[in-house]
PDB file of N, CA and C in Angstrom:
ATOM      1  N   UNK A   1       0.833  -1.176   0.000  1.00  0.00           N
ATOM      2  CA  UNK A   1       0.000   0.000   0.000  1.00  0.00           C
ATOM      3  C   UNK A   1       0.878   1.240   0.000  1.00  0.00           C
ATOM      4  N   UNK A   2       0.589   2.175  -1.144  1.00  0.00           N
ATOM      5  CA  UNK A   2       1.268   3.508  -1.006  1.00  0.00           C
ATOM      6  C   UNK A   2       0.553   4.344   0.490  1.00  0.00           C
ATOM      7  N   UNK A   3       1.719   4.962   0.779  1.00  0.00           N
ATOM      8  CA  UNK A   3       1.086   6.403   2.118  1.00  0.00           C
ATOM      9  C   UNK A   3       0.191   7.115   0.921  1.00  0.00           C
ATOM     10  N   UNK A   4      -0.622   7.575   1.798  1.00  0.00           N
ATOM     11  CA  UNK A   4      -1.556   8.907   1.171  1.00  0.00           C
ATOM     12  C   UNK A   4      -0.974  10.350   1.340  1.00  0.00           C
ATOM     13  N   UNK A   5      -2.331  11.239   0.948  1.00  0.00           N
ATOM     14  CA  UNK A   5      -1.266  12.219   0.841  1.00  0.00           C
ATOM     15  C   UNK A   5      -1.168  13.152   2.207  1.00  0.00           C
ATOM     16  N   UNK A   6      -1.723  12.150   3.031  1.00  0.00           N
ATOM     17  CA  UNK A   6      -2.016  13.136   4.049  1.00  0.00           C
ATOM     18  C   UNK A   6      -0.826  12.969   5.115  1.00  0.00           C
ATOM     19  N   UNK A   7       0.463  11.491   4.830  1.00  0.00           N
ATOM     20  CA  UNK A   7       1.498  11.025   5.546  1.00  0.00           C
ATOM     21  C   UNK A   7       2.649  11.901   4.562  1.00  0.00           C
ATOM     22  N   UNK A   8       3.359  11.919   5.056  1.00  0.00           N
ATOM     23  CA  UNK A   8       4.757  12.482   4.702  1.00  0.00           C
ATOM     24  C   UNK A   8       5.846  11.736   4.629  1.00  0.00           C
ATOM     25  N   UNK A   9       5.911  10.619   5.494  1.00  0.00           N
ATOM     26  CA  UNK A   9       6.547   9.735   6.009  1.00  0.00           C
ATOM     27  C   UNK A   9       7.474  10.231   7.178  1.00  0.00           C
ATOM     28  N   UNK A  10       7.328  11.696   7.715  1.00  0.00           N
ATOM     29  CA  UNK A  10       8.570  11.985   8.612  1.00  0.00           C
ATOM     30  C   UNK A  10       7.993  11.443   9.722  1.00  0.00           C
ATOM     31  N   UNK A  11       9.228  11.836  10.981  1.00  0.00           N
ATOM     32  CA  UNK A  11       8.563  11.668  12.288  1.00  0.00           C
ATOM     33  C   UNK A  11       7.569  12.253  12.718  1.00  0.00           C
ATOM     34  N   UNK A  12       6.465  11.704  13.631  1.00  0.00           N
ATOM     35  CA  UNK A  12       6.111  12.734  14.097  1.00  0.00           C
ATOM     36  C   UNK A  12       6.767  13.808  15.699  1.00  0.00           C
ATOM     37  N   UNK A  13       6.729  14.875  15.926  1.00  0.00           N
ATOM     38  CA  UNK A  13       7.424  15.137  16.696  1.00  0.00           C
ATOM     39  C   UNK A  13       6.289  14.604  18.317  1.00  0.00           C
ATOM     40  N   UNK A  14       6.575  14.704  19.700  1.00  0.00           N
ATOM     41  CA  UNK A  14       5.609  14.948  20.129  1.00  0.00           C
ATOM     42  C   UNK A  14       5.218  16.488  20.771  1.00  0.00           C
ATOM     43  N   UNK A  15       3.814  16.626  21.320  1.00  0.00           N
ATOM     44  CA  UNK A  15       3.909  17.597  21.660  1.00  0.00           C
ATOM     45  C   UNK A  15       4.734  18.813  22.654  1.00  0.00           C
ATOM     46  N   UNK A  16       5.210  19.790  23.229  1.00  0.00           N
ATOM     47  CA  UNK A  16       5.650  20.039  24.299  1.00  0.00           C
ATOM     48  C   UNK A  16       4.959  19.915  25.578  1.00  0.00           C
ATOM     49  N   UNK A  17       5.984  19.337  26.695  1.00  0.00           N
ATOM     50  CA  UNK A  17       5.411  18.985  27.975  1.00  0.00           C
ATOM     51  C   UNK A  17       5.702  20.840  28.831  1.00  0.00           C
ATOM     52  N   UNK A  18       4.447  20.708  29.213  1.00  0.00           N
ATOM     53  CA  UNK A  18       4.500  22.378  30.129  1.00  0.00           C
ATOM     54  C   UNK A  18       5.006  21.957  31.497  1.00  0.00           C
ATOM     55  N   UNK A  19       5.217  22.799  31.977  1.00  0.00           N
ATOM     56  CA  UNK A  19       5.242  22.170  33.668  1.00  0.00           C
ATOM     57  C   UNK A  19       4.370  22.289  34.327  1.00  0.00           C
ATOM     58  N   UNK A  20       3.806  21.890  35.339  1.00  0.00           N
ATOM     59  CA  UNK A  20       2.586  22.260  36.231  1.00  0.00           C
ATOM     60  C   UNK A  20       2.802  23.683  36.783  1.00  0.00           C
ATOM     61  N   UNK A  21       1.006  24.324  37.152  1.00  0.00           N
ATOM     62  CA  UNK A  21       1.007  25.723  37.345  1.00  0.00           C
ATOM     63  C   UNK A  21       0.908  25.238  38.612  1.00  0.00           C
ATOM     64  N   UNK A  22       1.805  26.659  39.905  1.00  0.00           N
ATOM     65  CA  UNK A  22       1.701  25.993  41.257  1.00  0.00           C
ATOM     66  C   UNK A  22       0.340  25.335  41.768  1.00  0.00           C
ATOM     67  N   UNK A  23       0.170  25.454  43.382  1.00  0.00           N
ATOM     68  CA  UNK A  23      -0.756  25.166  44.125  1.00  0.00           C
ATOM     69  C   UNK A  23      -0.888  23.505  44.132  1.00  0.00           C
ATOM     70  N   UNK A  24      -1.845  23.359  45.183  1.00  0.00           N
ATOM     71  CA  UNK A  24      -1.393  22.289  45.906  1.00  0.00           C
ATOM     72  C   UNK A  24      -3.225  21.418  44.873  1.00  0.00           C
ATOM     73  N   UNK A  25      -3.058  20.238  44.678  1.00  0.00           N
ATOM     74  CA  UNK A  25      -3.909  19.705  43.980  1.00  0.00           C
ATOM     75  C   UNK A  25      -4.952  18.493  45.401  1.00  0.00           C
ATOM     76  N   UNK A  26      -5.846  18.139  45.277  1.00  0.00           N
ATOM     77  CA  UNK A  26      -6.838  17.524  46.653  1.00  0.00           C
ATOM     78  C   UNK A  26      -7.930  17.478  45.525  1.00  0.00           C
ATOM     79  N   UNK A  27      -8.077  15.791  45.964  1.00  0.00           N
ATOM     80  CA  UNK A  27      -9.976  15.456  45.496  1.00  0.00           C
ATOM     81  C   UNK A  27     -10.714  15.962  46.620  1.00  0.00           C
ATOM     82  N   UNK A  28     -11.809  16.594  45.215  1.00  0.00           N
ATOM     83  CA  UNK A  28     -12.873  17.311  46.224  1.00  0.00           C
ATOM     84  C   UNK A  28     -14.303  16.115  46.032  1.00  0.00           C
ATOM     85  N   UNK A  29     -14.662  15.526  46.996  1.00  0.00           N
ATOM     86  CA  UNK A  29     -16.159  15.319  46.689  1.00  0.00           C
ATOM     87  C   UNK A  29     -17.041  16.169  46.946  1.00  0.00           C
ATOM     88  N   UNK A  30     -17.985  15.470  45.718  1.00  0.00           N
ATOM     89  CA  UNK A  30     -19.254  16.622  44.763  1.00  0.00           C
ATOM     90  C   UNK A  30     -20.157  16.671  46.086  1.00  0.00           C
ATOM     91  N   UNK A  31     -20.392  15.355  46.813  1.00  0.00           N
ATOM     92  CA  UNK A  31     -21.294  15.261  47.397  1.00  0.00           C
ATOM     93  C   UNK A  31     -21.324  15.771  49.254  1.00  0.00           C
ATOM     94  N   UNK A  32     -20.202  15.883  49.288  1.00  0.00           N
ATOM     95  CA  UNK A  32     -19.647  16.816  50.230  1.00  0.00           C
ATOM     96  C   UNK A  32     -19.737  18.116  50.099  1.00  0.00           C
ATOM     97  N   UNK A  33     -18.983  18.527  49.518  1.00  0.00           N
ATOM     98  CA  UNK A  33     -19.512  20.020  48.775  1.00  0.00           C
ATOM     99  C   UNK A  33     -20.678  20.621  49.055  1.00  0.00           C
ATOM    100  N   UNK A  34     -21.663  19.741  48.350  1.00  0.00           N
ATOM    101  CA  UNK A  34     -22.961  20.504  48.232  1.00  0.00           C
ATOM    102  C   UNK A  34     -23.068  20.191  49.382  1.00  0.00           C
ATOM    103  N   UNK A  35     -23.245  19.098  50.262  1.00  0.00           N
ATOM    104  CA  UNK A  35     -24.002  19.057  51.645  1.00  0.00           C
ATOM    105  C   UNK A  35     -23.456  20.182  52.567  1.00  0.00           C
ATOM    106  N   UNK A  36     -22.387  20.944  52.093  1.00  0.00           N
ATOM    107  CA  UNK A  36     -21.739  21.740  53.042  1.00  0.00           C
ATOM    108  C   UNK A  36     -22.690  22.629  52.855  1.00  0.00           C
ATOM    109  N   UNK A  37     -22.581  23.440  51.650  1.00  0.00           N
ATOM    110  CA  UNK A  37     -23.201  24.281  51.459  1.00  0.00           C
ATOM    111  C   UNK A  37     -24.525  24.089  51.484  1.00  0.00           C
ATOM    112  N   UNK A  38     -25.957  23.464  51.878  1.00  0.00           N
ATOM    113  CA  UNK A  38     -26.764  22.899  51.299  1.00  0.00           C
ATOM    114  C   UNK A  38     -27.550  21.986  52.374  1.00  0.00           C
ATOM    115  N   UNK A  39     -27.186  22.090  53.718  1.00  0.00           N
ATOM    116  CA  UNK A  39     -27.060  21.088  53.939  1.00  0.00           C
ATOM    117  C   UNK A  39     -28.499  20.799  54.794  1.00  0.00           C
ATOM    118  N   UNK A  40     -29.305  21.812  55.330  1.00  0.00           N
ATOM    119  CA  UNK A  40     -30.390  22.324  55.485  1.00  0.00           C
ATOM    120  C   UNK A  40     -31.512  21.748  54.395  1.00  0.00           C
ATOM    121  N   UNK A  41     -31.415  21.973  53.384  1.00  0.00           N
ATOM    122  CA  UNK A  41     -32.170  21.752  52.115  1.00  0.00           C
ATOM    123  C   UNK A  41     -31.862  20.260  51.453  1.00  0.00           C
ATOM    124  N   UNK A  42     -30.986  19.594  52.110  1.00  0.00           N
ATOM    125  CA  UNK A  42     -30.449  18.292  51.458  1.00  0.00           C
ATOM    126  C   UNK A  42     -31.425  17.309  52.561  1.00  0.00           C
ATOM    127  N   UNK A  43     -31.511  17.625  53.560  1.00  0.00           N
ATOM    128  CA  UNK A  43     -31.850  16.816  55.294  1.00  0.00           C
ATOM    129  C   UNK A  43     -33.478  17.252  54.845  1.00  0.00           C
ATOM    130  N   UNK A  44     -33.894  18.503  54.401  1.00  0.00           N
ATOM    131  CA  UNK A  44     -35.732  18.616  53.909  1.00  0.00           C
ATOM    132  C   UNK A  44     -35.927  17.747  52.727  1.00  0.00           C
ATOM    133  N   UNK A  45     -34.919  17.475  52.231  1.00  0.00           N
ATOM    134  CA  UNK A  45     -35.275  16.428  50.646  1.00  0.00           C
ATOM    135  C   UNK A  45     -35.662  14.950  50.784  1.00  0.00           C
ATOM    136  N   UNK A  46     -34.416  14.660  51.707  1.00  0.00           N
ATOM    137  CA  UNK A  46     -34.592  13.431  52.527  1.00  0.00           C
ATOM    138  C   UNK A  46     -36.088  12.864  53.406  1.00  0.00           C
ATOM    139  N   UNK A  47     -36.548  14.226  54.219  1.00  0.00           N
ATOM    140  CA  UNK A  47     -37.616  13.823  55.004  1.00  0.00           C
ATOM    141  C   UNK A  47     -38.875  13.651  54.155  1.00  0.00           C
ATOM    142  N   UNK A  48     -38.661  14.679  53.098  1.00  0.00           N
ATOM    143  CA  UNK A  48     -40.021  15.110  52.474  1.00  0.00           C
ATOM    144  C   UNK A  48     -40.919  13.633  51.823  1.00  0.00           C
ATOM    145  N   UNK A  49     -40.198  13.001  51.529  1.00  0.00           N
ATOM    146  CA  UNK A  49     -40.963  11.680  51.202  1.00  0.00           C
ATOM    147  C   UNK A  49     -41.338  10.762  52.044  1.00  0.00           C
ATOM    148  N   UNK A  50     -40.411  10.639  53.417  1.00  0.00           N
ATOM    149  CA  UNK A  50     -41.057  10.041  54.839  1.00  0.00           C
ATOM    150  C   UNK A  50     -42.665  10.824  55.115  1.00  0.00           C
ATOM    151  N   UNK A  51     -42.200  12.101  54.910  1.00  0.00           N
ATOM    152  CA  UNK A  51     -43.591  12.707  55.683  1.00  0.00           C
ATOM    153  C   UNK A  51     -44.684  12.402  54.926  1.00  0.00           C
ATOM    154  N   UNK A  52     -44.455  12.821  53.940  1.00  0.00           N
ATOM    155  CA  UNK A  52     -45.572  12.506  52.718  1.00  0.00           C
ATOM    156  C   UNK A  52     -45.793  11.120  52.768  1.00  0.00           C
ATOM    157  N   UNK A  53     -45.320   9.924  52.812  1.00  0.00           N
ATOM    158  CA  UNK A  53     -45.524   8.176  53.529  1.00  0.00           C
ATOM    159  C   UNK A  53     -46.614   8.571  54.836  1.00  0.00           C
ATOM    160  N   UNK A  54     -46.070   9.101  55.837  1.00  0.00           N
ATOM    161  CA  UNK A  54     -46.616   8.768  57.061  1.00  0.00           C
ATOM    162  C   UNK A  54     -47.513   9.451  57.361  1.00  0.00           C
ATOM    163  N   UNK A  55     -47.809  10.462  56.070  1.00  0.00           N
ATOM    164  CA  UNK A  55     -49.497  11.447  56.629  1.00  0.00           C
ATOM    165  C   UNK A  55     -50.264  10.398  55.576  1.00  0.00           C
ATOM    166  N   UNK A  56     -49.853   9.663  54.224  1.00  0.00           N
ATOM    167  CA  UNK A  56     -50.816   8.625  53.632  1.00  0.00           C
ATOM    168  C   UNK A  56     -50.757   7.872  54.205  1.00  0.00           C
ATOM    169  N   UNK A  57     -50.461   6.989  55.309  1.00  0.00           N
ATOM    170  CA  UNK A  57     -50.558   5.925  55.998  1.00  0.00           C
ATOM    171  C   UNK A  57     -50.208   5.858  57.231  1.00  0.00           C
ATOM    172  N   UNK A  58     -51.040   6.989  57.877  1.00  0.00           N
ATOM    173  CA  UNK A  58     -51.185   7.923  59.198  1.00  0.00           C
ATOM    174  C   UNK A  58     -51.152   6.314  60.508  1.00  0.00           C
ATOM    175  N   UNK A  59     -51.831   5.132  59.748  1.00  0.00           N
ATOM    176  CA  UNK A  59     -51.667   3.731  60.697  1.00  0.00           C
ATOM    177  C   UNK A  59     -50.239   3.152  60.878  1.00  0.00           C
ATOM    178  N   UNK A  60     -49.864   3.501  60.017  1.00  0.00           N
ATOM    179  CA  UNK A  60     -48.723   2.792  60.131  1.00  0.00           C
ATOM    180  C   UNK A  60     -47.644   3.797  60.440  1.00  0.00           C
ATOM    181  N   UNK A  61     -47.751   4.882  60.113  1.00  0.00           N
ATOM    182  CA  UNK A  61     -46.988   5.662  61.305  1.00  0.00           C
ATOM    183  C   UNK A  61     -46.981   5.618  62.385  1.00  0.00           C
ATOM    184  N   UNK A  62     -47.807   5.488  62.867  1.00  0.00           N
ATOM    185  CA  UNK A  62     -48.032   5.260  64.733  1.00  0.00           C
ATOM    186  C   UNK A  62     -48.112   3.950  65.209  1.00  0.00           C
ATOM    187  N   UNK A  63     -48.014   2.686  64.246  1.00  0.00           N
ATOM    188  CA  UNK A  63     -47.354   1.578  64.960  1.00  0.00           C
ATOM    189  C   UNK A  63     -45.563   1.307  64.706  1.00  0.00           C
ATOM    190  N   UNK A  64     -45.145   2.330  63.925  1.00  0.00           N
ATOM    191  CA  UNK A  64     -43.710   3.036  63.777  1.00  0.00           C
ATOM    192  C   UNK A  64     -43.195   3.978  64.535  1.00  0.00           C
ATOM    193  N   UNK A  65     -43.807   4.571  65.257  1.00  0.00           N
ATOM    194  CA  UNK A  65     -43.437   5.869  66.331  1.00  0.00           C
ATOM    195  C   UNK A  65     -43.835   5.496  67.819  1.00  0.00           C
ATOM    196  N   UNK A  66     -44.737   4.943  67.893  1.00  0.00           N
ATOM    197  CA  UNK A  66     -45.504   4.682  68.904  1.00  0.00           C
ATOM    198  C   UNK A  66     -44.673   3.617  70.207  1.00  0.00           C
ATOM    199  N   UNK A  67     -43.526   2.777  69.590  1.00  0.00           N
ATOM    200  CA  UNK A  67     -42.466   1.948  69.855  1.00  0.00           C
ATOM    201  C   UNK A  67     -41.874   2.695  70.588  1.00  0.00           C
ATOM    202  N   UNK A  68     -41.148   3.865  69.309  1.00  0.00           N
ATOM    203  CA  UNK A  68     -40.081   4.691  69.624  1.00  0.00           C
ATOM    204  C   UNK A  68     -40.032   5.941  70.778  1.00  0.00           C
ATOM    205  N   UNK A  69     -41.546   6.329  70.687  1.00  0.00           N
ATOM    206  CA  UNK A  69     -41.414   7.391  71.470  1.00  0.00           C
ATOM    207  C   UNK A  69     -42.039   6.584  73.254  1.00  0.00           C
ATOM    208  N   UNK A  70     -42.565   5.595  72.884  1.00  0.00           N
ATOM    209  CA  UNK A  70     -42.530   5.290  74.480  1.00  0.00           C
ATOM    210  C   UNK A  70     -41.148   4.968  75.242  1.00  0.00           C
ATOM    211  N   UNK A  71     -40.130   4.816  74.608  1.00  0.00           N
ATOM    212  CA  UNK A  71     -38.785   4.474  74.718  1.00  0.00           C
ATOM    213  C   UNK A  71     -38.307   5.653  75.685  1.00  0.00           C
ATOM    214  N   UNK A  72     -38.734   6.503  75.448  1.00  0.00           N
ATOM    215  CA  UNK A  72     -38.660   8.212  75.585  1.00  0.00           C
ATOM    216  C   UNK A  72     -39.028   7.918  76.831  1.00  0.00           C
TER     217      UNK A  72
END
C-alpha cells in the first residue's frame, strides 16, 4: 500500500510537555460540597418523602413511632 497524501513519512514530533502551574492539587467530593453548602435543604429532601408516607398511611406511622417514642 502507497502512504496517502495526508502522511509524509517523517517523524512525528511529540507535543511540548508544560510544567505544572503551582498550588497544591486535593480530590474534592461533589457530594460533600454541596451538603456543606446545602445542607439544610439536602436533610428537607430526605424527610419530604417520609412525611408525605406517614401522613398517607397515618396507621402505620403510629405503629412506627408509637415503639419509639414510648422508649422516651
Amino acid at each position: 500500500m502507497k502512504p496517502g497524501p495526508a502522511q509524509s513519512g517523517g517523524i512525528p514530533t511529540p507535543p511540548p510537555v508544560h510544567p505544572p502551574v503551582g498550588g497544591e492539587m486535593f480530590a474534592a467530593d461533589k457530594l460533600s460540597v454541596f451538603m456543606s453548602n446545602y445542607w439544610l435543604a439536602v436533610i428537607l429532601l430526605l424527610l419530604l418523602p417520609l412525611a408525605v408516607l406517614f401522613y398517607r398511611k397515618r396507621d402505620l406511622a403510629s405503629k412506627v413511632l408509637k415503639p419509639l417514642l414510648l422508649r422516651f
